[in-house]
N, C-alpha and C. Protein backbone atom coordinates (compact mmCIF):
# COMPACT_ATOMS: atom_id res chain seq x y z
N UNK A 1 68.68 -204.43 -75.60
CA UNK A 1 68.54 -203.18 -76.30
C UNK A 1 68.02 -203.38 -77.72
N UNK A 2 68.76 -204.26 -78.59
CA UNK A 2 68.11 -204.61 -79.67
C UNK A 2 67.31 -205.67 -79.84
N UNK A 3 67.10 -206.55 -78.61
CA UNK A 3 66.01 -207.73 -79.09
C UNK A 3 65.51 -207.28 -77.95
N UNK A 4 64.20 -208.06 -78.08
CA UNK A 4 63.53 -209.09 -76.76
C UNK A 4 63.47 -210.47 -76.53
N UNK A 5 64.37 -211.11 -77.19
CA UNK A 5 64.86 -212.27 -77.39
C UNK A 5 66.03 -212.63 -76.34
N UNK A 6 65.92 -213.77 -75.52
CA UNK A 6 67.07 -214.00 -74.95
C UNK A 6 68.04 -214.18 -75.08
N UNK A 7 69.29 -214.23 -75.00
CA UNK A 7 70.55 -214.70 -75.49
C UNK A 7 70.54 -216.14 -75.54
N UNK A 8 71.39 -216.43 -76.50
CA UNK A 8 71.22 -218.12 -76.99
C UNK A 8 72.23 -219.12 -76.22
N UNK A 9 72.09 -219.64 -75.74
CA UNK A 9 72.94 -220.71 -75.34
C UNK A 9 74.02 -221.70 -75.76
N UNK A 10 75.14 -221.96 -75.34
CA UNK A 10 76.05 -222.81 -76.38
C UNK A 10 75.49 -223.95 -77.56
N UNK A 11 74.27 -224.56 -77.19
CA UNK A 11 73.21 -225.45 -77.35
C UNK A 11 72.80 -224.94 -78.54
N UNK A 12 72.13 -223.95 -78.42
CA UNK A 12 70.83 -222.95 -79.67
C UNK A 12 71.75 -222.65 -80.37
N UNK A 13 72.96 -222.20 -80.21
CA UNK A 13 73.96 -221.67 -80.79
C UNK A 13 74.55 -222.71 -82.18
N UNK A 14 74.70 -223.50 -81.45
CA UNK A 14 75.31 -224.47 -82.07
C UNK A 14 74.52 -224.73 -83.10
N UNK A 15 72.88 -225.19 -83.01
CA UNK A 15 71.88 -225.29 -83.83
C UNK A 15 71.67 -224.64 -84.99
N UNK A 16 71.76 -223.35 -84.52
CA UNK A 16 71.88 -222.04 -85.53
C UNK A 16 72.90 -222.03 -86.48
N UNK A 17 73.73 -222.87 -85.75
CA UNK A 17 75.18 -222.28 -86.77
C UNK A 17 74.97 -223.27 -87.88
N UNK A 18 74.79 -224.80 -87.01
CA UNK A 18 74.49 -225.78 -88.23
C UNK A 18 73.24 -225.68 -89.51
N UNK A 19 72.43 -225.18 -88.73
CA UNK A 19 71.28 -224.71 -89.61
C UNK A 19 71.52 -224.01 -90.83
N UNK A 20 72.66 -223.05 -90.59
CA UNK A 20 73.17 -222.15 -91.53
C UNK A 20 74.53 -222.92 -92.58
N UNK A 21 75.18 -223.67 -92.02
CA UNK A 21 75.86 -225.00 -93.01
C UNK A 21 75.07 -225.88 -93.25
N UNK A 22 73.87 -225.89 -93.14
CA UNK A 22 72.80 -226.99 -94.13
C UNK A 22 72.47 -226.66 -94.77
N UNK A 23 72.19 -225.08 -94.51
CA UNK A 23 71.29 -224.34 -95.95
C UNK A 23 72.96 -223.94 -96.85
N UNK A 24 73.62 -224.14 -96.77
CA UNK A 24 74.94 -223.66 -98.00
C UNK A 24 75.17 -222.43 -97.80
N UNK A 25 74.92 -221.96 -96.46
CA UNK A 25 74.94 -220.52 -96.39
C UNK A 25 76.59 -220.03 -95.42
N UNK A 26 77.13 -219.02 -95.81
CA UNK A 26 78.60 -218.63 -96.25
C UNK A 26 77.93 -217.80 -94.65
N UNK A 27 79.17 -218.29 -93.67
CA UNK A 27 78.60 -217.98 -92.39
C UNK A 27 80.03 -216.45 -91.95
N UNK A 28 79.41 -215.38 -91.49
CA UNK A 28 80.52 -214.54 -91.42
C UNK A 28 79.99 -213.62 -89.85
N UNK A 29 80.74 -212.93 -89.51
CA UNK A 29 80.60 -212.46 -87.62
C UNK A 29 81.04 -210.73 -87.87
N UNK A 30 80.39 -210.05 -87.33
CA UNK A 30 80.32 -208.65 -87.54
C UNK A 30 79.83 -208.03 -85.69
N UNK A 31 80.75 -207.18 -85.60
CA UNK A 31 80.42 -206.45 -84.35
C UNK A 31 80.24 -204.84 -84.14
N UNK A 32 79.96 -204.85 -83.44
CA UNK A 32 79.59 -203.24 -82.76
C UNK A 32 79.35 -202.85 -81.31
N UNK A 33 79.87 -201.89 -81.02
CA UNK A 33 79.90 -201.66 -79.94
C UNK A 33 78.44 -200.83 -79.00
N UNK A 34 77.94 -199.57 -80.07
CA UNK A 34 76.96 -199.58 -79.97
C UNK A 34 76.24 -199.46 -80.95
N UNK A 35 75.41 -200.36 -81.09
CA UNK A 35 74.10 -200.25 -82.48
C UNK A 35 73.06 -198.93 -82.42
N UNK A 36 72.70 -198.92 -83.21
CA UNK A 36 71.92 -197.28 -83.97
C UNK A 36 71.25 -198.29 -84.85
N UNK A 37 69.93 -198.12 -84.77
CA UNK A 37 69.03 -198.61 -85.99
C UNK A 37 69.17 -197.73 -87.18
N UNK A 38 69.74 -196.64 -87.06
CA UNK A 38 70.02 -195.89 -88.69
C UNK A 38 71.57 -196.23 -89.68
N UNK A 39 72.58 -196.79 -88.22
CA UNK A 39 73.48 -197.60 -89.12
C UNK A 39 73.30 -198.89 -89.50
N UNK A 40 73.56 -198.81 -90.49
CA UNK A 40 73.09 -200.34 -91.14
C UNK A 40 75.10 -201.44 -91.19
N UNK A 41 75.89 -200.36 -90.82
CA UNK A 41 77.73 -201.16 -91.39
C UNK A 41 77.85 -201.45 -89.68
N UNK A 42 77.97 -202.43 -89.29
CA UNK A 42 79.03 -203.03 -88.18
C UNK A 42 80.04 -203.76 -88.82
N UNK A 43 81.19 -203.77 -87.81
CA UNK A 43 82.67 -204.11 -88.54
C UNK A 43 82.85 -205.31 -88.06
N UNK A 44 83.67 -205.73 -89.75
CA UNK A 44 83.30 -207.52 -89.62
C UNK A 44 84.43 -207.61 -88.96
N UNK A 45 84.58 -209.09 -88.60
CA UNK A 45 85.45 -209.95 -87.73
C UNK A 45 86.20 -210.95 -88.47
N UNK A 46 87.06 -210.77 -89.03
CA UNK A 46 87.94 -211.07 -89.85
C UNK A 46 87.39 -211.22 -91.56
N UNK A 47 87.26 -212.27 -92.61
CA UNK A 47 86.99 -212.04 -93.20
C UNK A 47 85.99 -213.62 -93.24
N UNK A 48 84.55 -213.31 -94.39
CA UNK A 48 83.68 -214.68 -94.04
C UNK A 48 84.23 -215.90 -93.79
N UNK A 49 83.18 -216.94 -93.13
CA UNK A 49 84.20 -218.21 -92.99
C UNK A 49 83.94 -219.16 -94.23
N UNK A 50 84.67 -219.15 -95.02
CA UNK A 50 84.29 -219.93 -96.35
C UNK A 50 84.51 -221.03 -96.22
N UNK A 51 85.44 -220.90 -95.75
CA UNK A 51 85.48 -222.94 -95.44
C UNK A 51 85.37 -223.81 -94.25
N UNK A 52 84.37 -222.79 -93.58
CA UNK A 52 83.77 -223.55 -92.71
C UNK A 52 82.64 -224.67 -92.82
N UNK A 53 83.27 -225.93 -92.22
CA UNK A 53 82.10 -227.14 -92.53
C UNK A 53 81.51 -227.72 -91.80
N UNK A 54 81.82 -227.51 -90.11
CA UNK A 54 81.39 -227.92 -88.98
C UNK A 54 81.38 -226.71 -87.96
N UNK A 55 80.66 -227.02 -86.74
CA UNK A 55 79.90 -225.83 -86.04
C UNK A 55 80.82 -225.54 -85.05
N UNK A 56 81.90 -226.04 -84.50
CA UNK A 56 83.22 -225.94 -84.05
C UNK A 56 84.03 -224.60 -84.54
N UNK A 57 84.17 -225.11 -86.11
CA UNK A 57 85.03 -223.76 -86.97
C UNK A 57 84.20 -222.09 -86.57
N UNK A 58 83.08 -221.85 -87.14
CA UNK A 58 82.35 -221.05 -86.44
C UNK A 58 82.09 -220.84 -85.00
N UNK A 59 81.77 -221.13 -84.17
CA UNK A 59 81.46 -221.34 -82.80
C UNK A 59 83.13 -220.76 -82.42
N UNK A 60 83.73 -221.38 -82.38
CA UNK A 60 85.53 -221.00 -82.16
C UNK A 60 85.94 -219.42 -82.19
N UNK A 61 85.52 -218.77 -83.97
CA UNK A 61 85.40 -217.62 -84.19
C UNK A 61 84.29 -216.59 -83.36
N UNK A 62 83.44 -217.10 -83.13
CA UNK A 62 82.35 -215.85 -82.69
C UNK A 62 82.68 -216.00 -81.05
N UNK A 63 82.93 -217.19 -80.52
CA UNK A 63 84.20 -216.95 -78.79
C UNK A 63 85.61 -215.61 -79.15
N UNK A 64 85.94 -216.05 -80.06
CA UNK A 64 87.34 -215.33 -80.32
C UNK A 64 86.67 -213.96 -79.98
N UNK A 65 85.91 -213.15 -80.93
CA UNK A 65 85.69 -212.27 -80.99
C UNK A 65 84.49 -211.81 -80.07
N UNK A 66 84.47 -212.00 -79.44
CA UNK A 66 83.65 -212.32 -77.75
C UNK A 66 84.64 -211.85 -76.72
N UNK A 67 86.09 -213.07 -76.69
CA UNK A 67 87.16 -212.38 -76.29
C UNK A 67 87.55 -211.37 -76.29
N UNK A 68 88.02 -211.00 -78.01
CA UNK A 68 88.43 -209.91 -78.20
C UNK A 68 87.74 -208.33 -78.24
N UNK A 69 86.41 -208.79 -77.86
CA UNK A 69 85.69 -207.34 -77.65
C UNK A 69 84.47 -207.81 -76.80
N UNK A 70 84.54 -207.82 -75.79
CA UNK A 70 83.62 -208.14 -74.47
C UNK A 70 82.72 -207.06 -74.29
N UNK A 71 82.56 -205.93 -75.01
CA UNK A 71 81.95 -204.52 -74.45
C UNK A 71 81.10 -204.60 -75.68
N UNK A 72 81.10 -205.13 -76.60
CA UNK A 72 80.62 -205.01 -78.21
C UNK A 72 79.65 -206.30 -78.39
N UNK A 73 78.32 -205.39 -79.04
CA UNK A 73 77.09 -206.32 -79.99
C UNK A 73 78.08 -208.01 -80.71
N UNK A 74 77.45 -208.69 -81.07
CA UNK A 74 78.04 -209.88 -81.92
C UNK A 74 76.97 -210.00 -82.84
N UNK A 75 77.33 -210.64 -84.11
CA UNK A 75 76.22 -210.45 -85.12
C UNK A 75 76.65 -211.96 -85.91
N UNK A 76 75.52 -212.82 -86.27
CA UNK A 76 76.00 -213.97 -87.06
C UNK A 76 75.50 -213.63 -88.05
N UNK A 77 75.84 -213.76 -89.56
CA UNK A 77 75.64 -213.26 -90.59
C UNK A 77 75.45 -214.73 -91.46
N UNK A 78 74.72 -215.50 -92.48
CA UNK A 78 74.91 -216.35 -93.60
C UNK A 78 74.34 -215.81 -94.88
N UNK A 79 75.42 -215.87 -95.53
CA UNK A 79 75.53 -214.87 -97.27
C UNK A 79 75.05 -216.25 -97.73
N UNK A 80 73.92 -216.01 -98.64
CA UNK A 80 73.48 -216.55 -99.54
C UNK A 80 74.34 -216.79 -100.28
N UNK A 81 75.05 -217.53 -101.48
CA UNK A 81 75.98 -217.58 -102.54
C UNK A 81 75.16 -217.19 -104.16
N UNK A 82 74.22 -218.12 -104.10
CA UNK A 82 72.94 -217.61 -105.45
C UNK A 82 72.43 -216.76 -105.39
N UNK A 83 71.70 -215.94 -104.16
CA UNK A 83 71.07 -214.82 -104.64
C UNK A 83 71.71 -213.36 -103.86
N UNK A 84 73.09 -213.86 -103.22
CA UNK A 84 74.20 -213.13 -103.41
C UNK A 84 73.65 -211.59 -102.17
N UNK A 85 73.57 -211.87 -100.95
CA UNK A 85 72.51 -211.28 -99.80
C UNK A 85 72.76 -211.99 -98.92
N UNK A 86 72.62 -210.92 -97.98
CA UNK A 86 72.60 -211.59 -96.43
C UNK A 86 70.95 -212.08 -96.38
N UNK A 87 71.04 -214.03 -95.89
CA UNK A 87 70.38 -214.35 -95.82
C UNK A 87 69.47 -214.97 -94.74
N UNK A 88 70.37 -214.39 -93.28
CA UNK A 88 69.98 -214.44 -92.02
C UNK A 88 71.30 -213.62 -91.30
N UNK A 89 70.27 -213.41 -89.72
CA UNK A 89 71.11 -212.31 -89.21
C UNK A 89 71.10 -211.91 -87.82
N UNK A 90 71.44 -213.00 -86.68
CA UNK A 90 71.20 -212.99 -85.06
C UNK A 90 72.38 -212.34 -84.59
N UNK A 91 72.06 -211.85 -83.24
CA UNK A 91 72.83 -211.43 -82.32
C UNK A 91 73.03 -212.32 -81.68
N UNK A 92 73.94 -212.50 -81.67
CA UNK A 92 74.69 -213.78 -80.39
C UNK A 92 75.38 -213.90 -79.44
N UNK A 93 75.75 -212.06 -79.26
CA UNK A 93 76.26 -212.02 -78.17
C UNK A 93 75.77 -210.61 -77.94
N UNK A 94 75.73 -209.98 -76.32
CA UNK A 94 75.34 -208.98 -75.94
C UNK A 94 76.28 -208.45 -74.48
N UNK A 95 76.38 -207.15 -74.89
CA UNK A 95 77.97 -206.93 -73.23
C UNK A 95 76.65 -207.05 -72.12
């Protein structure tokens, strides 16, 4: 519905996530149940992972909340810290 992109694999996943702890980027998980291109707020999934340092800690969280809402969009989010912005922004999960 919102991509034409396939869903990512535990593999790509993993890649992505590390990609986003190489760049210093503050990795956080946001969902929705159904997306609207005119809302821009889906509701986050606990609060960012700041002290996440390996792709385990993340990966762990975005299953959790996979679990906990199987019917709902998944969104990976990495906050820039310097220029203080979301600085990437995949779907990673789809019902």
């Amino acid at each position: 519905m919102i991509t034409h992109l396939p869903q990512l694999d535990e593999r790509q996943l993993a890649r992505q996530i590390q990609h986003l702890l190489d760049e210093d980027l503050i990795p956080a998980i946001e969902y929705v149940r159904e997306p609207n291109p005119r809302d821009h707020y889906w509701v986050m999934w606990k609060l960012p992972l700041f002290d996440a340092r390996v792709v385990a800690d993340v990966q762990s969280e975005v299953n959790a909340c996979a679990a906990a809402h199987p019917d709902c969009y998944i969104k990976l989010l990495g906050y820039d810290r310097q220029r203080q912005t979301r600085a990437v922004s995949l779907v990673v999960h789809q019902p």
